[in-house]
PDB file of N, CA and C in Angstrom:
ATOM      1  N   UNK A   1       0.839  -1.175   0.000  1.00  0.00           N
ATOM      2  CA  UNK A   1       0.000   0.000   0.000  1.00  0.00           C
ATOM      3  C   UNK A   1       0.882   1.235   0.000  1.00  0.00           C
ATOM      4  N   UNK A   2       0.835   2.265  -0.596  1.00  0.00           N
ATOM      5  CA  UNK A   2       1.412   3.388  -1.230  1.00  0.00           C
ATOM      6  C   UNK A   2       1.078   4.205   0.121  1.00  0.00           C
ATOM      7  N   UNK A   3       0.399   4.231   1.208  1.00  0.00           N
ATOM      8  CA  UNK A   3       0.921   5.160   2.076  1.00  0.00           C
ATOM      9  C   UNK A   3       1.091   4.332   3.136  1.00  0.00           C
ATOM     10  N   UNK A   4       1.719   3.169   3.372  1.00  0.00           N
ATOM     11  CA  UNK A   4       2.114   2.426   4.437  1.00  0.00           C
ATOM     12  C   UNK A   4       0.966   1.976   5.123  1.00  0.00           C
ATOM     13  N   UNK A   5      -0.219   1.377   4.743  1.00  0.00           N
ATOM     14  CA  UNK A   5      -1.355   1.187   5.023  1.00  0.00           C
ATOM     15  C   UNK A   5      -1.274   0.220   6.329  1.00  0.00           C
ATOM     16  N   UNK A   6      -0.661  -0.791   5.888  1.00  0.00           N
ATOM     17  CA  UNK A   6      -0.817  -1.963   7.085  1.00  0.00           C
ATOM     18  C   UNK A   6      -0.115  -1.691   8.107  1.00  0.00           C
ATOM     19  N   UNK A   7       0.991  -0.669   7.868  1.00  0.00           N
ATOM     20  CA  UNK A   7       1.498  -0.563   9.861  1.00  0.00           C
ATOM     21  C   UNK A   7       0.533   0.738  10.612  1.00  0.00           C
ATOM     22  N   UNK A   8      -0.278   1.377   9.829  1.00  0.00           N
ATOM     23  CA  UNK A   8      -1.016   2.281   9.940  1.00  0.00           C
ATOM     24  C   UNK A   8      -1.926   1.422  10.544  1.00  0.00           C
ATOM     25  N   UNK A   9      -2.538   0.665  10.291  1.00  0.00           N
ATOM     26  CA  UNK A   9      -4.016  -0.099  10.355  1.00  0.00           C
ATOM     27  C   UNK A   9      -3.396  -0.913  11.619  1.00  0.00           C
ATOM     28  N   UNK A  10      -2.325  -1.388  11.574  1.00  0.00           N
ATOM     29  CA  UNK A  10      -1.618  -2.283  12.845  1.00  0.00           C
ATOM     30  C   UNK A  10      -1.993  -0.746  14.116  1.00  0.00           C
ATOM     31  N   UNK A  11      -1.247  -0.118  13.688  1.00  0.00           N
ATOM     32  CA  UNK A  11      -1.070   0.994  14.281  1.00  0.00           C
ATOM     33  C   UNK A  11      -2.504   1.451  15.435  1.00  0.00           C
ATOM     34  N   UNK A  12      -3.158   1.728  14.696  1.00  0.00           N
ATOM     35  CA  UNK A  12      -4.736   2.081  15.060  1.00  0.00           C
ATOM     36  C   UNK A  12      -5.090   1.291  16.032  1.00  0.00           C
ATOM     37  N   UNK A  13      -5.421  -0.361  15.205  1.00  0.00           N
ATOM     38  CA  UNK A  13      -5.601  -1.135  16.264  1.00  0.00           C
ATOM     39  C   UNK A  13      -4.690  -1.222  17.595  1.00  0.00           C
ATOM     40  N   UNK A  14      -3.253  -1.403  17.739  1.00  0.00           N
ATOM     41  CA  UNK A  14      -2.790  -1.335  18.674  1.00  0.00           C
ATOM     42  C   UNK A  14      -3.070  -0.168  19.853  1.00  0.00           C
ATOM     43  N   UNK A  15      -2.976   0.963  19.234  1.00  0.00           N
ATOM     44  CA  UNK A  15      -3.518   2.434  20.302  1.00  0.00           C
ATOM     45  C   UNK A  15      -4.980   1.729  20.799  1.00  0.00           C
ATOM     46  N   UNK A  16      -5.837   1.142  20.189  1.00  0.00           N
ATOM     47  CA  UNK A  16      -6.817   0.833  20.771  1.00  0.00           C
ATOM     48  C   UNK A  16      -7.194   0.073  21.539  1.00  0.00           C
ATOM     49  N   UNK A  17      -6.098  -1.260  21.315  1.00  0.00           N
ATOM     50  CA  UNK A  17      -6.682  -2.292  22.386  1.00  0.00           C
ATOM     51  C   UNK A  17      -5.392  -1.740  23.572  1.00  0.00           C
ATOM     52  N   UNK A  18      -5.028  -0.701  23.801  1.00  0.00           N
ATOM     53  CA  UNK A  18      -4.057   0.014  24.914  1.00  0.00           C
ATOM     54  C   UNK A  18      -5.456   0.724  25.694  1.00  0.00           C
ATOM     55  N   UNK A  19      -6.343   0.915  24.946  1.00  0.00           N
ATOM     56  CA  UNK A  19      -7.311   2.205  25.687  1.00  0.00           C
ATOM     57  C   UNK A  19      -8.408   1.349  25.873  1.00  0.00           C
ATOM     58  N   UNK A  20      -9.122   1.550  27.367  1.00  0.00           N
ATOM     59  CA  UNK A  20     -10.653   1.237  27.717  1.00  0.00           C
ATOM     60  C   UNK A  20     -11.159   1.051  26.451  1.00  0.00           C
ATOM     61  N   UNK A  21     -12.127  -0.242  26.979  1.00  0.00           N
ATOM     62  CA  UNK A  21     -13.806  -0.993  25.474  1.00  0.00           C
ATOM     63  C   UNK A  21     -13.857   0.456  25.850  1.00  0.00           C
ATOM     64  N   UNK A  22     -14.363   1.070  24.754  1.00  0.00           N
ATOM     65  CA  UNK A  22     -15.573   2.152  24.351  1.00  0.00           C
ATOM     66  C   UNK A  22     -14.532   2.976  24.295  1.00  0.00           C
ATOM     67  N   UNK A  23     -13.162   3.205  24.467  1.00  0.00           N
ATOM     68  CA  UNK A  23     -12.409   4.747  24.111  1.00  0.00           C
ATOM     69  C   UNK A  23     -11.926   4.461  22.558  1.00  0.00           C
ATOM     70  N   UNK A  24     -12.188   5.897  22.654  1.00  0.00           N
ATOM     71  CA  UNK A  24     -11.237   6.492  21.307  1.00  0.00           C
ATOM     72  C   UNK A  24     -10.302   7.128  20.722  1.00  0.00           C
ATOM     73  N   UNK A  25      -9.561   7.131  20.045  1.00  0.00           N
ATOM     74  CA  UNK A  25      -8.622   8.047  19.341  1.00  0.00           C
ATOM     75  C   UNK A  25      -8.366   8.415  18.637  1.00  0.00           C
ATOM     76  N   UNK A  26      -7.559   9.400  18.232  1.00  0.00           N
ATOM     77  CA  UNK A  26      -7.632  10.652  17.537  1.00  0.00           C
ATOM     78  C   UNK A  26      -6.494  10.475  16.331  1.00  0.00           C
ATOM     79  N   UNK A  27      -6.848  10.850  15.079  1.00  0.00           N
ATOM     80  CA  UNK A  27      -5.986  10.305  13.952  1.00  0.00           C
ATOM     81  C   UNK A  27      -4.813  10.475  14.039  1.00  0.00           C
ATOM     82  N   UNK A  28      -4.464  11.721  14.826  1.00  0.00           N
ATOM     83  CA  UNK A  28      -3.524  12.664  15.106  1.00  0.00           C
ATOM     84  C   UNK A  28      -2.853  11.661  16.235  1.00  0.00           C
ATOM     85  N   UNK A  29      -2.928  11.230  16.965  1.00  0.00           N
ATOM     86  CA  UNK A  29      -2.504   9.895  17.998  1.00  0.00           C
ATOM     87  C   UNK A  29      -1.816   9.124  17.529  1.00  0.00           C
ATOM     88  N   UNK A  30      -2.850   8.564  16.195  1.00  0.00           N
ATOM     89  CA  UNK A  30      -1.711   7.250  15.409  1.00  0.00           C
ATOM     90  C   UNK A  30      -0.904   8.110  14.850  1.00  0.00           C
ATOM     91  N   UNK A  31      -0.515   9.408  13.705  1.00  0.00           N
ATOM     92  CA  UNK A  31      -0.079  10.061  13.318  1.00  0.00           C
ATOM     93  C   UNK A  31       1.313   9.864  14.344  1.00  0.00           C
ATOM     94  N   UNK A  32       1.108  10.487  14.934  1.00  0.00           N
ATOM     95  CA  UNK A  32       2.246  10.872  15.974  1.00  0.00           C
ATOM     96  C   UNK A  32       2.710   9.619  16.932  1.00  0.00           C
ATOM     97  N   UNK A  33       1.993   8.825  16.599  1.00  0.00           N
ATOM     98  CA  UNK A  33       2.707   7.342  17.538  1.00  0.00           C
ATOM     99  C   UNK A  33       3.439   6.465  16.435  1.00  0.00           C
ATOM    100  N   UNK A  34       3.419   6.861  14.715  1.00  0.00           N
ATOM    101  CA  UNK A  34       4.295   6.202  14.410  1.00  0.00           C
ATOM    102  C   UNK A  34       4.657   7.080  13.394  1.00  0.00           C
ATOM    103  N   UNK A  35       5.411   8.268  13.320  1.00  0.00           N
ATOM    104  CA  UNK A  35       5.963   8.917  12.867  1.00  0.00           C
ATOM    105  C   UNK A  35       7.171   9.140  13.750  1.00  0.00           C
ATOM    106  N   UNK A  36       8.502   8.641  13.463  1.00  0.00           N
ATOM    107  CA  UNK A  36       9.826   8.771  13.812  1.00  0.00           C
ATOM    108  C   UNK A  36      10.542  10.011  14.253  1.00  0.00           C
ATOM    109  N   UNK A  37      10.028  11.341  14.142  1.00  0.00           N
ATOM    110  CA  UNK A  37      11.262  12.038  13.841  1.00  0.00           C
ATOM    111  C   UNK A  37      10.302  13.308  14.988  1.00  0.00           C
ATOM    112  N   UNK A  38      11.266  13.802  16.050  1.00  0.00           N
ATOM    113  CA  UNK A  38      10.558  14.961  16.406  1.00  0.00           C
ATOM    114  C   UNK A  38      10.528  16.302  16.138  1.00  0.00           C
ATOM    115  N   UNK A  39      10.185  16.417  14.465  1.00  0.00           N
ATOM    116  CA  UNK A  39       9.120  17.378  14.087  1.00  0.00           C
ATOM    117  C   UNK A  39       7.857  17.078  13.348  1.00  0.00           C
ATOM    118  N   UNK A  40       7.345  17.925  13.004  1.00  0.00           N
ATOM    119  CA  UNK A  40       5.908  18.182  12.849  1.00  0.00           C
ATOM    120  C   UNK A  40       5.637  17.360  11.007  1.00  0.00           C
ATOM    121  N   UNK A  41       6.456  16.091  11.113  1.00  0.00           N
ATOM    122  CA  UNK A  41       6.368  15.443  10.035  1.00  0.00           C
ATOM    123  C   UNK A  41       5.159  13.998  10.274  1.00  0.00           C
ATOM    124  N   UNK A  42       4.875  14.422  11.344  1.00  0.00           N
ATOM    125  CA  UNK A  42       3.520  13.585  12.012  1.00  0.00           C
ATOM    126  C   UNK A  42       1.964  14.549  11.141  1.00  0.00           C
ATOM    127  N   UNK A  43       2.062  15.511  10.917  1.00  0.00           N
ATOM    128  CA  UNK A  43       1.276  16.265   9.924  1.00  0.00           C
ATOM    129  C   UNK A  43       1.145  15.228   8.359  1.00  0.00           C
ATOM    130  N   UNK A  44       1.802  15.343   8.134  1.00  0.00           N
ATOM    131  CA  UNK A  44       1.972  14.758   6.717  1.00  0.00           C
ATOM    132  C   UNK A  44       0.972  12.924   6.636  1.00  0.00           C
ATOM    133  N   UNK A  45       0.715  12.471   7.694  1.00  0.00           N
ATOM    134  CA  UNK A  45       0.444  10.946   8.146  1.00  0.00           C
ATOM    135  C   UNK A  45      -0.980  11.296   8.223  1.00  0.00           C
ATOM    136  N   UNK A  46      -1.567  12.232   8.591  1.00  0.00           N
ATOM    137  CA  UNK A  46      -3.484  12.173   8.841  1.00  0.00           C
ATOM    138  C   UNK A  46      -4.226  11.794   7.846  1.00  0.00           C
ATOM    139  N   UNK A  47      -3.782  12.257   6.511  1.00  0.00           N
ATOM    140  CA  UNK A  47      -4.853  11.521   5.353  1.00  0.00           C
ATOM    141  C   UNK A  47      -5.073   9.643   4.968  1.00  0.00           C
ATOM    142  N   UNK A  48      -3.338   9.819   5.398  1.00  0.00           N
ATOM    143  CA  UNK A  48      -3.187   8.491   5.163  1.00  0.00           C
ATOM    144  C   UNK A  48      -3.885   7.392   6.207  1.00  0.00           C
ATOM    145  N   UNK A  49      -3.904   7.883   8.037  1.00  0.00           N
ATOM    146  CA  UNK A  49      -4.231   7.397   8.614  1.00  0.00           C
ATOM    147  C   UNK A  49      -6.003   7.450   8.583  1.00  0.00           C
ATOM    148  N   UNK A  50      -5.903   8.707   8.010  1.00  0.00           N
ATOM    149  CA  UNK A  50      -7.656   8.864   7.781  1.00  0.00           C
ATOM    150  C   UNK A  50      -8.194   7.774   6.762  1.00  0.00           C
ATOM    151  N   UNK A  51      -7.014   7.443   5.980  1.00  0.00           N
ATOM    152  CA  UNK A  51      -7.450   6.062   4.931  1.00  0.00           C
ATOM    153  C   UNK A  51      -7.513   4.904   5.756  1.00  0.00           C
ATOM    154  N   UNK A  52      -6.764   5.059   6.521  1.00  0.00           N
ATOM    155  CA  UNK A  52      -6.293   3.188   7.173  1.00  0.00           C
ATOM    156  C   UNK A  52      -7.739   2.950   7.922  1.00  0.00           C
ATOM    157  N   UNK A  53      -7.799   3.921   8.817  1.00  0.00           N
ATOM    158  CA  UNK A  53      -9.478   3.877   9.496  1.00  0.00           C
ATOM    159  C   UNK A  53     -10.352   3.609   8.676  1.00  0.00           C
ATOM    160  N   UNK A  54     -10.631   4.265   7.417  1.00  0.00           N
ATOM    161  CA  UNK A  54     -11.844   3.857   6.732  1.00  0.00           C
ATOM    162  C   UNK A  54     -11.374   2.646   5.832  1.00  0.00           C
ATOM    163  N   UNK A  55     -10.377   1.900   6.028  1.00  0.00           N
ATOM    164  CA  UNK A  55     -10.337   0.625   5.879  1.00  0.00           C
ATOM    165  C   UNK A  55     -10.709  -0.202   6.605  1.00  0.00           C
ATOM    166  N   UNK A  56     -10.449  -0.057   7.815  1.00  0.00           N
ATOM    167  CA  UNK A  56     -10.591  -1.293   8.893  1.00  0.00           C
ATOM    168  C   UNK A  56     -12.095  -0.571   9.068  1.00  0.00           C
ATOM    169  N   UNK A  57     -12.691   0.070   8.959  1.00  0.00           N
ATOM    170  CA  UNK A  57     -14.446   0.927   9.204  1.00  0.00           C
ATOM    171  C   UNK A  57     -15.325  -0.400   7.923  1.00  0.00           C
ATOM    172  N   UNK A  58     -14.353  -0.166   6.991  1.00  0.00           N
ATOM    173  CA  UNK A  58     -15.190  -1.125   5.663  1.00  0.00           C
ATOM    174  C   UNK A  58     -15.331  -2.745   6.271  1.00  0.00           C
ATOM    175  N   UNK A  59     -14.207  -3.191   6.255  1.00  0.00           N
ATOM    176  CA  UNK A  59     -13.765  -4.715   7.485  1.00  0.00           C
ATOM    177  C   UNK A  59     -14.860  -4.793   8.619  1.00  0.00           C
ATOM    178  N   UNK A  60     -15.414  -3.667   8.871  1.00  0.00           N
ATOM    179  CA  UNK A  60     -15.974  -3.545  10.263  1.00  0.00           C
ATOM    180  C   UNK A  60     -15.163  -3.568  11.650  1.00  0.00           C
ATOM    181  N   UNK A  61     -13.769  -3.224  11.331  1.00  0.00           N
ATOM    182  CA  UNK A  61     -12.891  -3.415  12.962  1.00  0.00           C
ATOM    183  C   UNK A  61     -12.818  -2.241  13.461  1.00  0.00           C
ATOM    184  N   UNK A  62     -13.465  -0.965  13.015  1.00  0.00           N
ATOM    185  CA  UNK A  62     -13.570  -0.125  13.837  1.00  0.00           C
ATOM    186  C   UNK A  62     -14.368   1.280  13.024  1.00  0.00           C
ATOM    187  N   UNK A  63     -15.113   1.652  14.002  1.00  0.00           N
ATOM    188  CA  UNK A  63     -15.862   2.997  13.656  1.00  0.00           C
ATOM    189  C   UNK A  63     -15.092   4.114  13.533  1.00  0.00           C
ATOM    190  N   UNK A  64     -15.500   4.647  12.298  1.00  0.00           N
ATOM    191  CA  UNK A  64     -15.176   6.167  12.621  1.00  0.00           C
ATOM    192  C   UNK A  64     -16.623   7.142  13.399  1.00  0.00           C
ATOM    193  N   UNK A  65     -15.710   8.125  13.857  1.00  0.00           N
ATOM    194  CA  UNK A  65     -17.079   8.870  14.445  1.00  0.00           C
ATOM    195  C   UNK A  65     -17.226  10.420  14.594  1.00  0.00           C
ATOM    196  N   UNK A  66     -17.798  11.413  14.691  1.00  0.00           N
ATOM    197  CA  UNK A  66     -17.583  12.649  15.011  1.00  0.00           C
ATOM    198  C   UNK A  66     -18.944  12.943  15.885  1.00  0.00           C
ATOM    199  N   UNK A  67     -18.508  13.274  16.854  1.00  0.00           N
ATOM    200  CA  UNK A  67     -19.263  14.073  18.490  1.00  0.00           C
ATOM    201  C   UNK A  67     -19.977  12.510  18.965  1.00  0.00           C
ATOM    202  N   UNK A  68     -19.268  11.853  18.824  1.00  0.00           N
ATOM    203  CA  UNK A  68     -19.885  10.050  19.592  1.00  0.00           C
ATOM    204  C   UNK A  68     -20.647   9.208  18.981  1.00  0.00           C
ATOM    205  N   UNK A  69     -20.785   9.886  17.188  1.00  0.00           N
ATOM    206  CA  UNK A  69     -21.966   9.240  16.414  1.00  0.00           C
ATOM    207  C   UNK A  69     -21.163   8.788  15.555  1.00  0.00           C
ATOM    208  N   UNK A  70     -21.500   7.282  14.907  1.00  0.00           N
ATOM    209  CA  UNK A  70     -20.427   7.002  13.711  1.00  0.00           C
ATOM    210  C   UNK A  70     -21.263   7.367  11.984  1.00  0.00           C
ATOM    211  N   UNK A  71     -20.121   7.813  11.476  1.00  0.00           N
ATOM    212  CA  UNK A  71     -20.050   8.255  10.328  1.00  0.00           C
ATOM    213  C   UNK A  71     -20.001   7.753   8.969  1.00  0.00           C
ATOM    214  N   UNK A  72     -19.935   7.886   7.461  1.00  0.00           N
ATOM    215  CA  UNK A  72     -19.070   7.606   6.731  1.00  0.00           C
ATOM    216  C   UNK A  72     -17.856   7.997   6.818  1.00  0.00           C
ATOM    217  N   UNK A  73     -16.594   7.524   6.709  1.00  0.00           N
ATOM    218  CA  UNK A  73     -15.050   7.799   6.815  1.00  0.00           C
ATOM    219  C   UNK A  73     -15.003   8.776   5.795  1.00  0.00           C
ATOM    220  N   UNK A  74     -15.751   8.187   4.603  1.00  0.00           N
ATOM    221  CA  UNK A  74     -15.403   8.881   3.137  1.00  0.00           C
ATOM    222  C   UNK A  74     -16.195  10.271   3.441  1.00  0.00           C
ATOM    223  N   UNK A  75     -17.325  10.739   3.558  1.00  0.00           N
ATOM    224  CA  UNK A  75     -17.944  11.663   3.591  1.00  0.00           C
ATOM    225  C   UNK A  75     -17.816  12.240   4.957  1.00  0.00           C
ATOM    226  N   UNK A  76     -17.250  12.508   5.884  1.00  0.00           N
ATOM    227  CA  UNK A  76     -16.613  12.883   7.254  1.00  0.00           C
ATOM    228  C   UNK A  76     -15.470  14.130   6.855  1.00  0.00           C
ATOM    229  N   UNK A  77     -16.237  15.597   7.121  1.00  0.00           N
ATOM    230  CA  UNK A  77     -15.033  16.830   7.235  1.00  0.00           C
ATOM    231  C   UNK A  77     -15.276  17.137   8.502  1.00  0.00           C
ATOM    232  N   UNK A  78     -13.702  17.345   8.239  1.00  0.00           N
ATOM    233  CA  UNK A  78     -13.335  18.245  10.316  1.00  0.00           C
ATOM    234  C   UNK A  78     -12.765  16.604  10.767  1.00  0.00           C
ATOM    235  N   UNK A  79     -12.898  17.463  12.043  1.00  0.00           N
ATOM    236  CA  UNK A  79     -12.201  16.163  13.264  1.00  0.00           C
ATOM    237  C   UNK A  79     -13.140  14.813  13.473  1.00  0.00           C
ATOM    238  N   UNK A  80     -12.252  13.995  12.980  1.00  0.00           N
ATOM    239  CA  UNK A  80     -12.612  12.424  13.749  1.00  0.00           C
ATOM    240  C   UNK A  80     -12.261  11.748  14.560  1.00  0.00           C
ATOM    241  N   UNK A  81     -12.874  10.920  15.082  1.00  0.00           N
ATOM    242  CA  UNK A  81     -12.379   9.970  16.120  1.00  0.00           C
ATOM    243  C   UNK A  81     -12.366   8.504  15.593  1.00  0.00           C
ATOM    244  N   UNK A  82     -11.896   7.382  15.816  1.00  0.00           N
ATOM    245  CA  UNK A  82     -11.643   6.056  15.607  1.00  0.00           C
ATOM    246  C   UNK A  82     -11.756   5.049  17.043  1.00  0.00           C
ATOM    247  N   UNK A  83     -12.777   4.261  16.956  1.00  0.00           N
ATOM    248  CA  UNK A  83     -13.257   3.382  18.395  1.00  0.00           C
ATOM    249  C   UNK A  83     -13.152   1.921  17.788  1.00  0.00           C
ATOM    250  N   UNK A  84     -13.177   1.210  18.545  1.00  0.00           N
ATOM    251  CA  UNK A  84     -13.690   0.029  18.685  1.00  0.00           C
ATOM    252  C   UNK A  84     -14.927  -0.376  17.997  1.00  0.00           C
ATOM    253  N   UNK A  85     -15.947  -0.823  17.084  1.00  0.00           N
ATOM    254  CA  UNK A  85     -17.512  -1.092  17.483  1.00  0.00           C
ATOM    255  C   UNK A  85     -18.188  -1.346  18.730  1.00  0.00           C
ATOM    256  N   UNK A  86     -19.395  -0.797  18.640  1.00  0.00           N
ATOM    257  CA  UNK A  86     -20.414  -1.739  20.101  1.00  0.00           C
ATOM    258  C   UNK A  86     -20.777  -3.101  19.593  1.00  0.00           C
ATOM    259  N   UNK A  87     -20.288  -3.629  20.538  1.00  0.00           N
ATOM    260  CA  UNK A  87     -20.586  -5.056  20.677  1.00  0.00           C
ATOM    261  C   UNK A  87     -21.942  -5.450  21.107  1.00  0.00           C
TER     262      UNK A  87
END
């Protein structure tokens, strides 16, 4: 995958099963939890991670959401969040 999809998608999931069933996180989280270098080259990672989510969203391994409601990934402007599903 052309923007490093699967350690992205590893990525996601891992921040998640670290956080409480029902928490969420912020694209900007994975962004910056696997971007190497300390500057602001964790910027450059949100679209891509905004892809990896609405991959594993399609799979069904995790919701995207904005203000606690889940969304389309694809049709979603502004800030998102990435959870777990309700079980």
């Amino acid at each position: 995958m052309p923007d490093g999809g699967r350690s992205l998608e590893d990525a996601i999931l891992d921040l998640l099963d670290r956080r409480a069933p029902g928490a969420s996180v912020c694209p900007s989280d994975v962004a910056r939890a696997v971007h190497r270098g300390e500057d602001e080259g964790w910027r450059e990672l949100m679209e891509p991670v905004r892809r990896a989510a609405a991959r594993l969203a399609a799979d069904g391994r995790v919701e995207v959401t904005q203000h606690g409601s889940p969304v389309d990934p694809a049709a979603a402007r502004g800030p998102v969040r990435i959870r777990r599903p309700a079980r």
